[in-house]
N, C-alpha and C. Protein backbone atom coordinates (compact mmCIF):
# COMPACT_ATOMS: atom_id res chain seq x y z
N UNK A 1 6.30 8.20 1.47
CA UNK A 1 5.67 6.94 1.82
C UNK A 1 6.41 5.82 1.08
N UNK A 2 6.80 4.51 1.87
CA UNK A 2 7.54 3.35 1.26
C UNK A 2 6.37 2.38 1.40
N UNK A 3 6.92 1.63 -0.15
CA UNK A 3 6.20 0.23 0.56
C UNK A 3 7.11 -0.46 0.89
N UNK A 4 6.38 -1.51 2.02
CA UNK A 4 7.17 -2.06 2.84
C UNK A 4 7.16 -3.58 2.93
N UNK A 5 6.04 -4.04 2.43
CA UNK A 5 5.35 -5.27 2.63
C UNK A 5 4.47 -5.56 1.88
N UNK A 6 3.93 -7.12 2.57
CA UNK A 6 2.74 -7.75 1.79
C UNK A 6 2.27 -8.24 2.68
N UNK A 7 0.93 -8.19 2.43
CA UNK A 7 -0.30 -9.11 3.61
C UNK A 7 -0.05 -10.17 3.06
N UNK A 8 0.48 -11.58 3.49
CA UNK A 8 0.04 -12.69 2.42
C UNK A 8 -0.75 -13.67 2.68
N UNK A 9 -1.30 -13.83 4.04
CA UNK A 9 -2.43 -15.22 4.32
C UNK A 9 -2.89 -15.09 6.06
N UNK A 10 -4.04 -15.58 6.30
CA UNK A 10 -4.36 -15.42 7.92
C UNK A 10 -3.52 -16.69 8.83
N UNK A 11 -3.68 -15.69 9.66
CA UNK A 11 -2.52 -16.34 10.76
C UNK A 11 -3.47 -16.66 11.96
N UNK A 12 -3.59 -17.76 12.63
CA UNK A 12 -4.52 -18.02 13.51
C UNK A 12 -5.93 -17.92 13.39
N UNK A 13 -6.69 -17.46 14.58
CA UNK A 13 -8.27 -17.36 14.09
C UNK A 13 -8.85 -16.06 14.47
N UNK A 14 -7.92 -15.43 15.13
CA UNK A 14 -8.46 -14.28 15.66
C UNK A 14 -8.66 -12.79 14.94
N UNK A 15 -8.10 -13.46 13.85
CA UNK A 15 -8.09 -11.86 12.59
C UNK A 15 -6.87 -11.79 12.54
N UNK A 16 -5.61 -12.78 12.74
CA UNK A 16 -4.09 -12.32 12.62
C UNK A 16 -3.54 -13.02 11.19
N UNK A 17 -2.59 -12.07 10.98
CA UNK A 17 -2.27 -12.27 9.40
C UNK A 17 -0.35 -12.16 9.07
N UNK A 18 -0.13 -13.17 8.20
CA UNK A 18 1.52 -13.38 8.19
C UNK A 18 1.93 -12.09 7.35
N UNK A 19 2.91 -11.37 7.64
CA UNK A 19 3.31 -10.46 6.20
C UNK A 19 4.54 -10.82 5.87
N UNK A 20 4.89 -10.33 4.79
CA UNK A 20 6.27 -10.39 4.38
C UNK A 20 6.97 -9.16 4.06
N UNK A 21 8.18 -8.95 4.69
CA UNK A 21 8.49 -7.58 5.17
C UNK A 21 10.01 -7.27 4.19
N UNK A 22 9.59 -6.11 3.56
CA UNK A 22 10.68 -5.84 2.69
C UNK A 22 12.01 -5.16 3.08
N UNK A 23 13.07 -5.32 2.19
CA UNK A 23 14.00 -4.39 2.72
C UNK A 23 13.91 -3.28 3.40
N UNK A 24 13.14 -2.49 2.83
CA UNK A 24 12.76 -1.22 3.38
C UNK A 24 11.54 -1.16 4.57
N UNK A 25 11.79 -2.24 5.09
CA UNK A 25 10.61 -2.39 6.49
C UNK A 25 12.04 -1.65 7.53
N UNK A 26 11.75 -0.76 8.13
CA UNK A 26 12.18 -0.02 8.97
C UNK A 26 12.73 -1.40 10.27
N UNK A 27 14.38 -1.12 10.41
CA UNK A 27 15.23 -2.29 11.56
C UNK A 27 14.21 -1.90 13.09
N UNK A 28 13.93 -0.45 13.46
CA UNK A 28 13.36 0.06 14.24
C UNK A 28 12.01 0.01 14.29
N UNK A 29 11.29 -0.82 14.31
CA UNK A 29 9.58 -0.52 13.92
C UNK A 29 9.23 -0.62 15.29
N UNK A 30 8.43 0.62 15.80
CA UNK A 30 7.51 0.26 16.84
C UNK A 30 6.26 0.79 16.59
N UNK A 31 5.58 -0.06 17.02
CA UNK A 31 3.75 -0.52 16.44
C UNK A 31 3.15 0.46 17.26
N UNK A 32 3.91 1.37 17.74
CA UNK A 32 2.65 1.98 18.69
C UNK A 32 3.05 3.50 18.06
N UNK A 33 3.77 3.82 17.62
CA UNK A 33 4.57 4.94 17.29
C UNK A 33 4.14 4.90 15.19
N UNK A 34 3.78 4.15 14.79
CA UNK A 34 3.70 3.81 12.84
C UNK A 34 3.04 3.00 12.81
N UNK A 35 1.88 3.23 12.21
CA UNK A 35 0.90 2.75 11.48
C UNK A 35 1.37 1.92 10.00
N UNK A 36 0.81 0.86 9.91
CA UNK A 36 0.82 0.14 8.23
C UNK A 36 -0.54 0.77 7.29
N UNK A 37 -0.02 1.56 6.15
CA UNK A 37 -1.35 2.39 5.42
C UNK A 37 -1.50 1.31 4.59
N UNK A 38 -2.58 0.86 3.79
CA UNK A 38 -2.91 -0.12 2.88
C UNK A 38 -4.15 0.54 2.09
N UNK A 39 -3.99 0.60 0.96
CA UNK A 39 -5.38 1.56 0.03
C UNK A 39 -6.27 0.19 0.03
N UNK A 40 -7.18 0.93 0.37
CA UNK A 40 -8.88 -0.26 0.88
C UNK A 40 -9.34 1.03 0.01
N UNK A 41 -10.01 0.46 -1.55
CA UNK A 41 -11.42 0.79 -2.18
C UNK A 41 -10.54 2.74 -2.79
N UNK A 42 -9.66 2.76 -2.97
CA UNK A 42 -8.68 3.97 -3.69
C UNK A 42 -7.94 5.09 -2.05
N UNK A 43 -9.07 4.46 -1.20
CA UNK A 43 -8.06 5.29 -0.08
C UNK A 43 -6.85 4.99 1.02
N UNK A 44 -6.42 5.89 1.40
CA UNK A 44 -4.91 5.09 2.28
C UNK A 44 -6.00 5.17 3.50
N UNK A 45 -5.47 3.65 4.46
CA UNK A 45 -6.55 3.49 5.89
C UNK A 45 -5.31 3.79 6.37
N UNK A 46 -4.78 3.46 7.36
CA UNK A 46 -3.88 3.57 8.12
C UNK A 46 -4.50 2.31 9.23
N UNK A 47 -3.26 1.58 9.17
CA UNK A 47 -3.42 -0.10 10.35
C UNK A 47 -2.94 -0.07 11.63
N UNK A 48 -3.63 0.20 12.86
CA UNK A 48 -2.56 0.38 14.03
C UNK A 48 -2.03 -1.10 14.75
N UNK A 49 -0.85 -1.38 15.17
CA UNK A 49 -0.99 -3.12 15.04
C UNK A 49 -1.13 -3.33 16.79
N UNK A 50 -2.08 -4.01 16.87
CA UNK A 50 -2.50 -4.44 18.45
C UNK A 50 -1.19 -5.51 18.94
N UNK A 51 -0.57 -6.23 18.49
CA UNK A 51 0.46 -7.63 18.07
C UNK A 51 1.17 -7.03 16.76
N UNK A 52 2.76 -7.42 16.99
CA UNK A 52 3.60 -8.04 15.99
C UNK A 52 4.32 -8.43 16.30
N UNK A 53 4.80 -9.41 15.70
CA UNK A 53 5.74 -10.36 16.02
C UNK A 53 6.83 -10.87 15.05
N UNK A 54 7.62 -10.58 14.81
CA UNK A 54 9.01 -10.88 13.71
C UNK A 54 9.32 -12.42 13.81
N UNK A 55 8.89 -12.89 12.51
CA UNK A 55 9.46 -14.19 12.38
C UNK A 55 9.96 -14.41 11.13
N UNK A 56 11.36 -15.14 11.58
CA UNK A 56 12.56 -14.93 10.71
C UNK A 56 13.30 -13.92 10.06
N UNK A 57 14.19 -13.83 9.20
CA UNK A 57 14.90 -12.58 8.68
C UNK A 57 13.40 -11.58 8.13
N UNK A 58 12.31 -12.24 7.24
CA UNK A 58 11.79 -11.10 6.38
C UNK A 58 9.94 -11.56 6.48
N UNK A 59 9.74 -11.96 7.90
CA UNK A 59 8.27 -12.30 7.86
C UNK A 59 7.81 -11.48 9.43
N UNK A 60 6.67 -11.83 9.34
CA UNK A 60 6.04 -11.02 10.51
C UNK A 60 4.61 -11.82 11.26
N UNK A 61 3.94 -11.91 12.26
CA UNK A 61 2.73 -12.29 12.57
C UNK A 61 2.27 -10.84 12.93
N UNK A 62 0.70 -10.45 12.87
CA UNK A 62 0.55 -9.37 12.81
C UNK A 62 -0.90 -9.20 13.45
N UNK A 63 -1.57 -8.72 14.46
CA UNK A 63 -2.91 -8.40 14.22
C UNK A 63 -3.11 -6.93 14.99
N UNK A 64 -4.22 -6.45 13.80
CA UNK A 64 -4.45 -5.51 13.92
C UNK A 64 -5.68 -4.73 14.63
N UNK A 65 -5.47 -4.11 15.04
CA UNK A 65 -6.66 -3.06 15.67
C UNK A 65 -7.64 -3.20 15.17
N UNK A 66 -8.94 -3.30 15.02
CA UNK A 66 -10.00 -3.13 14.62
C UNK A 66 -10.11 -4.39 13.54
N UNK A 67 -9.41 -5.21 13.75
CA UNK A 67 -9.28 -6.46 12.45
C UNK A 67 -9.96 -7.90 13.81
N UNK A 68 -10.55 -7.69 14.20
CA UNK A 68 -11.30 -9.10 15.29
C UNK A 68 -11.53 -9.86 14.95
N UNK A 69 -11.71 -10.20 13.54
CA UNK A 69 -12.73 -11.70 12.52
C UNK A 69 -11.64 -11.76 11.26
N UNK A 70 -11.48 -13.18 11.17
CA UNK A 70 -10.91 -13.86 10.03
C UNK A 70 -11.70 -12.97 9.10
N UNK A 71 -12.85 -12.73 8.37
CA UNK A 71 -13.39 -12.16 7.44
C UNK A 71 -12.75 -10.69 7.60
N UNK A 72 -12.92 -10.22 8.03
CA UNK A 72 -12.48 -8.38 8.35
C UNK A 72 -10.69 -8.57 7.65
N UNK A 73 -9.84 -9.66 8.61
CA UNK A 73 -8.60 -9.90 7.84
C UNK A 73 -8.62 -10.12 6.59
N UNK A 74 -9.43 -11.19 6.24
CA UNK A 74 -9.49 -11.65 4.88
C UNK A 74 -9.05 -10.51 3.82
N UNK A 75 -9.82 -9.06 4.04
CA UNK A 75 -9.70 -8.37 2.90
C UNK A 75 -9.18 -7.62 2.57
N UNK A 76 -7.97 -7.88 3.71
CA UNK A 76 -6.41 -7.66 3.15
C UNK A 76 -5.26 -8.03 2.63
N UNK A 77 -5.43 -9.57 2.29
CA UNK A 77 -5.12 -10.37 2.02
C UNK A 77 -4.32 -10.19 0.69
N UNK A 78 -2.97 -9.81 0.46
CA UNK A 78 -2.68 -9.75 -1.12
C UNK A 78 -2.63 -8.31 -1.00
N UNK A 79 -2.43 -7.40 -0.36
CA UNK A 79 -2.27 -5.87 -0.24
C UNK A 79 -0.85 -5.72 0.32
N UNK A 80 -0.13 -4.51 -0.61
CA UNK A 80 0.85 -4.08 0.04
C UNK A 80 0.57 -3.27 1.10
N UNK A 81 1.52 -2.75 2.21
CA UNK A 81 1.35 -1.59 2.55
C UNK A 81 2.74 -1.03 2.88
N UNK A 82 2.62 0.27 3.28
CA UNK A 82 3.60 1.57 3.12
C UNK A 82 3.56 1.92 4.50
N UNK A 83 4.31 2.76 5.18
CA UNK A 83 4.85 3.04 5.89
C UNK A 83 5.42 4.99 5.63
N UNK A 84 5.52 5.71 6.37
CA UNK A 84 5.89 7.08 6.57
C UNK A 84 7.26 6.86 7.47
N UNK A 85 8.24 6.86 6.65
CA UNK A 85 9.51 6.55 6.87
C UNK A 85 10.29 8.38 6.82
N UNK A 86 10.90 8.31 8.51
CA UNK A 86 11.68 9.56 8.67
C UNK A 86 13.04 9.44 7.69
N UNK A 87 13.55 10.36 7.78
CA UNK A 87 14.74 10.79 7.23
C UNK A 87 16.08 9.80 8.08
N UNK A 88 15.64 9.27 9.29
CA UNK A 88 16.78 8.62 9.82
C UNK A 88 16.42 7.32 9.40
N UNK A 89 15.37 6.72 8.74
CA UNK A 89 15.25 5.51 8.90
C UNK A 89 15.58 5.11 7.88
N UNK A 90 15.99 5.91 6.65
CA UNK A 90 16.62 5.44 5.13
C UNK A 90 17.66 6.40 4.73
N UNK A 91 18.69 5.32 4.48
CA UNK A 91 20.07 5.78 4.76
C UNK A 91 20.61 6.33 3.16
N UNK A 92 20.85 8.29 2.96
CA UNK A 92 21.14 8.51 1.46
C UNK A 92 21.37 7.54 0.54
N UNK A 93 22.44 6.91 1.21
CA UNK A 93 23.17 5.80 -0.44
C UNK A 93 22.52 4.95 -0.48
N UNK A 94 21.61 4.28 0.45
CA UNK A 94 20.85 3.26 -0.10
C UNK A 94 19.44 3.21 -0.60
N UNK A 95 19.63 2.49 -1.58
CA UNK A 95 18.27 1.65 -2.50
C UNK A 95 17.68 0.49 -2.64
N UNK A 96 16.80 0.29 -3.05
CA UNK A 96 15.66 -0.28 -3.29
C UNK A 96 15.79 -0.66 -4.30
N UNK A 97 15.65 -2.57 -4.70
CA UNK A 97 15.61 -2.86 -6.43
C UNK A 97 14.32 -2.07 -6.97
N UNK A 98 12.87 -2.07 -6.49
CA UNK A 98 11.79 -1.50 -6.97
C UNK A 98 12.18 0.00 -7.24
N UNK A 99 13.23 0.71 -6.44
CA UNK A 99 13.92 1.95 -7.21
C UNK A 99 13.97 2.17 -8.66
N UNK A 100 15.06 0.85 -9.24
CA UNK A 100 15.27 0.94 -10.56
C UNK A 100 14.32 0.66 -11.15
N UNK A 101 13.03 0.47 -11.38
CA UNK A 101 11.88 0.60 -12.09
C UNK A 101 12.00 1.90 -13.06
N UNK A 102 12.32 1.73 -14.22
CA UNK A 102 12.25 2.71 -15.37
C UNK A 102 13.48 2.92 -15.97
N UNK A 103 14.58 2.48 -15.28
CA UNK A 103 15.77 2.31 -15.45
C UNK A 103 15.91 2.33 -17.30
N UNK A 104 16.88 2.68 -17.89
CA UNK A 104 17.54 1.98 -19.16
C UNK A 104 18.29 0.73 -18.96
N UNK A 105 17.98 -0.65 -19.48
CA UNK A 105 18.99 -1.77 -19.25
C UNK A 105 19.93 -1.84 -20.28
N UNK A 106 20.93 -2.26 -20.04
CA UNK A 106 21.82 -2.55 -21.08
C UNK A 106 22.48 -4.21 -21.16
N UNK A 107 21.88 -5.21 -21.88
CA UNK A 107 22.07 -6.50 -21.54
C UNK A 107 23.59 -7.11 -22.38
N UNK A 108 23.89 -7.65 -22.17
CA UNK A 108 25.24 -8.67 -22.55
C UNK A 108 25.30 -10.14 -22.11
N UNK A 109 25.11 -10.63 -22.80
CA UNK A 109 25.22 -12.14 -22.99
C UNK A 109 26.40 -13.03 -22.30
N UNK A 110 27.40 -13.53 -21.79
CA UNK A 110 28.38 -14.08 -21.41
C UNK A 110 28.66 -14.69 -22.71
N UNK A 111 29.81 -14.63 -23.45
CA UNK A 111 30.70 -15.06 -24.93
C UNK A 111 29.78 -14.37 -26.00
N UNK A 112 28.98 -13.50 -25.95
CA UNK A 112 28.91 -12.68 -26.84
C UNK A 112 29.33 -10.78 -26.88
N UNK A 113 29.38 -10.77 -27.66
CA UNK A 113 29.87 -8.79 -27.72
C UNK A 113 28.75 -7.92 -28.64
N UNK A 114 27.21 -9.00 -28.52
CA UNK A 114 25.97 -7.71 -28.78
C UNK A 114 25.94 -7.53 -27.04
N UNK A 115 25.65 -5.94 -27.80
CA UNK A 115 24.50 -5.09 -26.47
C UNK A 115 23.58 -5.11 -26.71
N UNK A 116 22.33 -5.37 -25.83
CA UNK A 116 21.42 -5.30 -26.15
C UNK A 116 20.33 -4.00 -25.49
N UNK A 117 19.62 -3.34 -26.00
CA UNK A 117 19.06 -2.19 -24.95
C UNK A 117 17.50 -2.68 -24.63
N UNK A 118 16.94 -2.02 -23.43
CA UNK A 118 15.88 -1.78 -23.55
C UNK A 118 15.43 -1.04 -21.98
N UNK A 119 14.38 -1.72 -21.34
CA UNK A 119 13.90 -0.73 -19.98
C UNK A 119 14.03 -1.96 -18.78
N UNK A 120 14.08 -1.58 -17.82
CA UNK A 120 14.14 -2.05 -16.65
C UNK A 120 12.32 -1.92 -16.36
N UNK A 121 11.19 -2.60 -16.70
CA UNK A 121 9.84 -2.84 -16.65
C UNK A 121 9.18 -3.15 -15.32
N UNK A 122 9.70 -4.09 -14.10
CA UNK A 122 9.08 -4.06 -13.36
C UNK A 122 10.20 -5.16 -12.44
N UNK A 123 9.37 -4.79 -11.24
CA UNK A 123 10.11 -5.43 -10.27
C UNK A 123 9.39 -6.82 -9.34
N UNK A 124 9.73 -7.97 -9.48
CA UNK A 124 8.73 -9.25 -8.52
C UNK A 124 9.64 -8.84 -6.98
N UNK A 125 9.16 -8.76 -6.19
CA UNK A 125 9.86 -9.02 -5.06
C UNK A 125 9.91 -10.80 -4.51
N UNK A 126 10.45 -11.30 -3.93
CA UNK A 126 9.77 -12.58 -3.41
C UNK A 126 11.23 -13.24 -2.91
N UNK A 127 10.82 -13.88 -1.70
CA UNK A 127 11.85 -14.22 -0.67
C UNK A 127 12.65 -15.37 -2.08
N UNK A 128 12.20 -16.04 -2.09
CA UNK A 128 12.82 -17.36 -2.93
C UNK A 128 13.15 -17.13 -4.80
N UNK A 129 12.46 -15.86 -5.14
CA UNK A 129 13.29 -15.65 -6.37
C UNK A 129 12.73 -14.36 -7.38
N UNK A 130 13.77 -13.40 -6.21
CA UNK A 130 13.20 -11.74 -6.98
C UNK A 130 13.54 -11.46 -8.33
N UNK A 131 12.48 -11.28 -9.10
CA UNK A 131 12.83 -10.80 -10.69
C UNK A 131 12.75 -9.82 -11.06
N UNK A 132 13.57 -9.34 -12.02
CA UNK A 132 13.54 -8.10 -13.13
C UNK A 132 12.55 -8.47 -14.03
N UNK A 133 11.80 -7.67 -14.57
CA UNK A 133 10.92 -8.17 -16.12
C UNK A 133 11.29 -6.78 -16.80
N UNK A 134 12.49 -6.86 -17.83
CA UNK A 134 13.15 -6.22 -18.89
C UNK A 134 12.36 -6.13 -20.24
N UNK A 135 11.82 -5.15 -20.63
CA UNK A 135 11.37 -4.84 -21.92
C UNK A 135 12.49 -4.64 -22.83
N UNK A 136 12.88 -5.84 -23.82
CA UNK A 136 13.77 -5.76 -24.83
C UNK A 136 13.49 -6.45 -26.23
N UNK A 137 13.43 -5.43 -27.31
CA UNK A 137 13.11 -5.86 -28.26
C UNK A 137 11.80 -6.30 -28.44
N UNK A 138 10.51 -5.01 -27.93
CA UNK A 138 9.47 -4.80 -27.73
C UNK A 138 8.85 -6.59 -27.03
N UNK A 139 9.47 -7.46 -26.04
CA UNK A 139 8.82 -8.16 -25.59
C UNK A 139 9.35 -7.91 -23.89
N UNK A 140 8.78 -8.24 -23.29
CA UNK A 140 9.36 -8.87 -22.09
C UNK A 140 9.91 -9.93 -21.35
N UNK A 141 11.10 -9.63 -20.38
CA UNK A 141 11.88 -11.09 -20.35
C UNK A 141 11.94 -11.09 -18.77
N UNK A 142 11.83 -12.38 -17.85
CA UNK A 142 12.11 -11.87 -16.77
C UNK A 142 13.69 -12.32 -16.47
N UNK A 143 14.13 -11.88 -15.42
CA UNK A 143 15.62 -12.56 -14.96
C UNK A 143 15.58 -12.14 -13.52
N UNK A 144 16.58 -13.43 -13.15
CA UNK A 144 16.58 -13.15 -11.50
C UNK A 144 16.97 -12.20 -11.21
N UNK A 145 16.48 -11.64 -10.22
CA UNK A 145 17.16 -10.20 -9.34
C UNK A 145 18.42 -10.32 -8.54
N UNK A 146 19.65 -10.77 -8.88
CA UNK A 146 20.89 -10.91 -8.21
C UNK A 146 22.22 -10.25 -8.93
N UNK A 147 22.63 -10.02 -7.69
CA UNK A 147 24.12 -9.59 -7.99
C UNK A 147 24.72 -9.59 -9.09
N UNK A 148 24.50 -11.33 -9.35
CA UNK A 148 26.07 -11.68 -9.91
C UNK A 148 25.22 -11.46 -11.30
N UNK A 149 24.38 -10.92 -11.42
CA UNK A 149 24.12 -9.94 -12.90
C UNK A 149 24.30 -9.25 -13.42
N UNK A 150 24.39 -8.25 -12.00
CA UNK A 150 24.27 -6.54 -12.38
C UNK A 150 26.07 -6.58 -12.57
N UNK A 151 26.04 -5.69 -13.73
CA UNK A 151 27.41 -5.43 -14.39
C UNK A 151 27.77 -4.26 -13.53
N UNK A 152 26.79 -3.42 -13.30
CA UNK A 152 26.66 -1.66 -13.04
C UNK A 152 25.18 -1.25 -12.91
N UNK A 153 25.55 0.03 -11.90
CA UNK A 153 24.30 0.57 -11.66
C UNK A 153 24.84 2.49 -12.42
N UNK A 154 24.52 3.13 -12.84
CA UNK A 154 24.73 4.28 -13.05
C UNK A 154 23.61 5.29 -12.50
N UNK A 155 23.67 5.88 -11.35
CA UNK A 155 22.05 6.89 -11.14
C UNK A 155 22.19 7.82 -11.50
N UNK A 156 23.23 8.45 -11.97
CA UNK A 156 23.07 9.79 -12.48
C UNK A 156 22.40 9.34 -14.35
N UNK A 157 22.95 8.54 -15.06
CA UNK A 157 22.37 8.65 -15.84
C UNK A 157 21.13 7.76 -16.16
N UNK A 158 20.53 6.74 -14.87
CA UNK A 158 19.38 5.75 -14.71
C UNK A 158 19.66 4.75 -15.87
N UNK A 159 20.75 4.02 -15.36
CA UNK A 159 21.34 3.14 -16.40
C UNK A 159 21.58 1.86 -15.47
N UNK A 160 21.09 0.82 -15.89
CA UNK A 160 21.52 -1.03 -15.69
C UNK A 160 22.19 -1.78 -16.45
N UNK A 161 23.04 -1.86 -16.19
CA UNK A 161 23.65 -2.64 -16.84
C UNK A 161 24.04 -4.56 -16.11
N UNK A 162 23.54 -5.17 -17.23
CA UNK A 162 23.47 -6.96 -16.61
C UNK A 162 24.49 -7.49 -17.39
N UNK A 163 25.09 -8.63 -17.06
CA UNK A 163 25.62 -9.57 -17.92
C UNK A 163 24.98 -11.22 -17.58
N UNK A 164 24.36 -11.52 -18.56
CA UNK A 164 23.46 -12.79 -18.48
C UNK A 164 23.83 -13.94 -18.39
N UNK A 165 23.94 -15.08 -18.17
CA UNK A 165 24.30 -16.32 -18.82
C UNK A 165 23.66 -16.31 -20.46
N UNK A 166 24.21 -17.13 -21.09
CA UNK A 166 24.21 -17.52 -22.39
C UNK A 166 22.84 -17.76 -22.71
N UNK A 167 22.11 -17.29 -23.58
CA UNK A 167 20.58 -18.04 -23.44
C UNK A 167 19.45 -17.80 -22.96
N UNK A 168 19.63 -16.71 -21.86
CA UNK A 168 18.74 -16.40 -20.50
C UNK A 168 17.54 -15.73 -21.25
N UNK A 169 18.09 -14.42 -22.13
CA UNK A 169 16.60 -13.81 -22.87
C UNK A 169 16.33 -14.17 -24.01
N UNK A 170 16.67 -15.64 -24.53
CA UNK A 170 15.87 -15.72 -26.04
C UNK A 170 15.19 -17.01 -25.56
């Protein structure tokens, strides 16, 4: 099971709702064939979608089966959900930043030569500015989630390695 998304606000009046659709939202999605699971109260429901509609690179309009009333939507509002993703629909070599969650980081400063260690803590997803939050030196720091950071990825030994701008974690 992947997660794939976020419910993030109602869309119209009819019970329809915007999501925001992650890397790992399947290029192939058909709504009649995969359900969206979302844990309502500790259990997985499973969402069958009556409507969807792709808007832009990483959003969606959405309404669902049995979702008829703004209130019924409402209280999904702020829920991820997951998806039962085949073996063709995620490709071996590729990953997921929420992958490296647990990671070892290894930080470096730009004009300095400390290393610094600690964990790869958690992952923000978000269209306009995905973060790392790095446990180093028993606090937490966040930093943007981009490229021109990552020094290295190592998976055999679950190793990150960043190089920062000057300043970024103190």
């Amino acid at each position: 099971m992947t997660t794939c998304g976020r419910i993030n606000k109602l869309f119209g009046t009819g019970g329809g709702l915007r999501l925001t659709l992650y890397d790992s939202f399947p290029e192939q999605f058909d709504p009649e064939k995969m359900p969206f699971i979302v844990e309502i109260d500790g259990l997985d429901v499973p969402l069958w979608c009556e409507e969807f509609e792709p808007v832009g690179a990483q959003g969606a309009s959405v309404l669902f089966a049995d979702m008829d009333s703004e209130r019924r939507a409402e209280e999904l509002i702020g829920k991820e959900f997951r998806m039962e993703l085949g073996e063709e629909e995620r490709d071996e070599d590729e990953f997921y930043l929420e992958d490296l969650i647990g990671f070892k980081a290894e930080v470096r400063e730009v004009g300095s030569k400390q290393l610094r260690k600690g964990m790869l803590s958690d992952y923000y997803d978000s269209e306009l500015n995905p973060l790392f939050e790095l446990t180093i030196d028993g606090r937490e720091v966040l930093i943007p989630a981009v490229d021109e950071m990552i020094a290295g990825i190592d998976f055999n030994r679950s190793v990150i390695k960043f190089v920062l701008p000057a300043g970024l974690i103190d």
